[in-house]
C-alpha atoms as a PDB file:
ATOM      1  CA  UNK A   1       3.021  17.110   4.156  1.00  0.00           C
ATOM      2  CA  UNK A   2       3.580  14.061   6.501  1.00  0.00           C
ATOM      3  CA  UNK A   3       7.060  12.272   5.906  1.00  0.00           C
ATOM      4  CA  UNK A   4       7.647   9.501   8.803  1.00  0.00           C
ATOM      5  CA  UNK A   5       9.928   6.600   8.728  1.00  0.00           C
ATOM      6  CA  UNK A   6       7.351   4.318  11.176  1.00  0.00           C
ATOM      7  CA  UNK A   7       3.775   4.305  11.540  1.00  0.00           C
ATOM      8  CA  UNK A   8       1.540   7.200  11.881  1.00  0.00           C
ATOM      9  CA  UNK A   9      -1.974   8.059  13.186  1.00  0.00           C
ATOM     10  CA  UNK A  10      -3.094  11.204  13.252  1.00  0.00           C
ATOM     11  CA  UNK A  11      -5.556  13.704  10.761  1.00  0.00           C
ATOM     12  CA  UNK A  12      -3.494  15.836   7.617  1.00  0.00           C
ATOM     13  CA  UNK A  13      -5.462  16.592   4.611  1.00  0.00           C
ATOM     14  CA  UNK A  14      -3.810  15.600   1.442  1.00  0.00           C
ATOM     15  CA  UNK A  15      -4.107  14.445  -2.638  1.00  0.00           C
ATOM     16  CA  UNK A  16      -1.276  12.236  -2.976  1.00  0.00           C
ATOM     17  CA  UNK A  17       1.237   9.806  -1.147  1.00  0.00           C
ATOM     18  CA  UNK A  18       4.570   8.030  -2.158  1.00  0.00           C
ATOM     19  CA  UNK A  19       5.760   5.257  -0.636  1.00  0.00           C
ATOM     20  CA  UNK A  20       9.553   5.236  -1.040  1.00  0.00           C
ATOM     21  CA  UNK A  21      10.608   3.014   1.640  1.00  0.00           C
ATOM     22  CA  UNK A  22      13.063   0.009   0.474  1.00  0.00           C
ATOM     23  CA  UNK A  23      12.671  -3.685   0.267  1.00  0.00           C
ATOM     24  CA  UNK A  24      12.341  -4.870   3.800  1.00  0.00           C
ATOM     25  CA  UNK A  25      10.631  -8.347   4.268  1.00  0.00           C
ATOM     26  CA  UNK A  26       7.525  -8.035   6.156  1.00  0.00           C
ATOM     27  CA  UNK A  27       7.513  -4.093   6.622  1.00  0.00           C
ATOM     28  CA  UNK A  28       8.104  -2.364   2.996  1.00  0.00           C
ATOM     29  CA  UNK A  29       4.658  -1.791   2.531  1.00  0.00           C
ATOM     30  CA  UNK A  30       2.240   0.981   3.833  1.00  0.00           C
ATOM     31  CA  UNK A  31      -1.241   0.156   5.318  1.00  0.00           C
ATOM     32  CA  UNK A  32      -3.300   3.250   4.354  1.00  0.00           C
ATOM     33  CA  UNK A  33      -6.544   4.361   5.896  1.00  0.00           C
ATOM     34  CA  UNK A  34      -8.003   7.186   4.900  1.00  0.00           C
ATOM     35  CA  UNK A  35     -11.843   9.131   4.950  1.00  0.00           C
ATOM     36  CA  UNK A  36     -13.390  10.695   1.832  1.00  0.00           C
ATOM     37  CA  UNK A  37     -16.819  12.157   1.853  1.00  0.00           C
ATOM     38  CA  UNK A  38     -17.761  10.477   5.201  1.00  0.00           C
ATOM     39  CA  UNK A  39     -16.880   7.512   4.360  1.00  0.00           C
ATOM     40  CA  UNK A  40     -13.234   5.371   5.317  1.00  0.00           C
ATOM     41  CA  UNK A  41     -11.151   3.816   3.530  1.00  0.00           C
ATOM     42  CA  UNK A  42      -7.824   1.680   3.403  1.00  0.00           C
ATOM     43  CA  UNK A  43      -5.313   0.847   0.484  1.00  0.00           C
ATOM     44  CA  UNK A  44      -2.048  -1.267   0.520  1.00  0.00           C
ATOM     45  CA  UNK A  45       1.120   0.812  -1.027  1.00  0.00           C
ATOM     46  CA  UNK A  46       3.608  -0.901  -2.280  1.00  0.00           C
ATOM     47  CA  UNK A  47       7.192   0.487  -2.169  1.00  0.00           C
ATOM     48  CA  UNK A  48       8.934   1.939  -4.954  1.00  0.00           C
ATOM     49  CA  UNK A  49       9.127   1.612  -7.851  1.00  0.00           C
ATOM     50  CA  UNK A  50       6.272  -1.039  -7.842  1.00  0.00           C
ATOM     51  CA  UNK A  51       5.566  -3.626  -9.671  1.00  0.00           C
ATOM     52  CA  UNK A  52       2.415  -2.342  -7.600  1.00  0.00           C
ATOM     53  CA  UNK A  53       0.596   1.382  -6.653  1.00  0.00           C
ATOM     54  CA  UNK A  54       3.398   2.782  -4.721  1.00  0.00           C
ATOM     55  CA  UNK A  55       2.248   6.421  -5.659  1.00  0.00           C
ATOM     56  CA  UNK A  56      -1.461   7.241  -5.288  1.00  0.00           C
ATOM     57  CA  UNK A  57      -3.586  10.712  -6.308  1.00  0.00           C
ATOM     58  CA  UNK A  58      -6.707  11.320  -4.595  1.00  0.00           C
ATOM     59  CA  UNK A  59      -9.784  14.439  -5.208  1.00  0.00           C
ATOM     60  CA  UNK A  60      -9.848  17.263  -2.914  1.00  0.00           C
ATOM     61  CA  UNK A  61     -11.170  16.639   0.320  1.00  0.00           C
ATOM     62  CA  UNK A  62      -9.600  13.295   1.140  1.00  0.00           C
ATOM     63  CA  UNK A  63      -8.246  13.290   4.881  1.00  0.00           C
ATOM     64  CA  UNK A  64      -5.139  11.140   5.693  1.00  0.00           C
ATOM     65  CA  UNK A  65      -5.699   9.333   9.025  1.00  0.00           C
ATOM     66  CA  UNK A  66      -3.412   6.290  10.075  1.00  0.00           C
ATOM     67  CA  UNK A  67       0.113   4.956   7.866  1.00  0.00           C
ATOM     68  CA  UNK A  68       1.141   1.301   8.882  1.00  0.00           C
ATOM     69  CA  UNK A  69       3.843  -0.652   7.845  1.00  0.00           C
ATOM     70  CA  UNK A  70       3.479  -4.179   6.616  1.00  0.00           C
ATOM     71  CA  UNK A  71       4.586  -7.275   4.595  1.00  0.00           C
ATOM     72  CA  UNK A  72       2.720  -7.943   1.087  1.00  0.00           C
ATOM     73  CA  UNK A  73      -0.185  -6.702  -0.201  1.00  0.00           C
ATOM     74  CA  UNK A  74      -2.588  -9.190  -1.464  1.00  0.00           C
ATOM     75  CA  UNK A  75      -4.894  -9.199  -3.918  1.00  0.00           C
ATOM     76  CA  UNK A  76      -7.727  -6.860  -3.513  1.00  0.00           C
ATOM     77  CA  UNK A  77      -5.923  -4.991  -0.487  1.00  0.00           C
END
């Protein structure tokens, strides 16, 4: 388990994540990047509760790599 209150790099494996940061303009939102099955990946979190993914499940095998704070997530991201 990784629990950080500002950005993270690093390498934890993992199957979920919960943003529950608070409504702050600009930085409520988590950049995720992540690698599954050689390949990388990123996904916007929104904070909770939402209206947007603010809790995500992933298969076995998925490896956590960088968390970044940031403003909206936009379509797509």
């Amino acid at each position: 388990m990784v629990k950080t209150k500002g950005n993270w790099t690093g390498s934890v494996s993992g199957q979920s994540i919960f943003n529950n940061g608070i409504a702050h303009p600009g930085a409520d939102h988590i950049q995720l990047t992540y690698a599954y099955q050689g390949h990388t990946y990123e996904k916007c979190v929104h904070y909770n509760p939402g209206p947007e993914e603010y809790k995500l499940d992933f298969a076995e095998g998925v490896t956590f790599t960088k968390a970044t704070w940031r403003g909206e997530c936009g379509p797509g991201k």
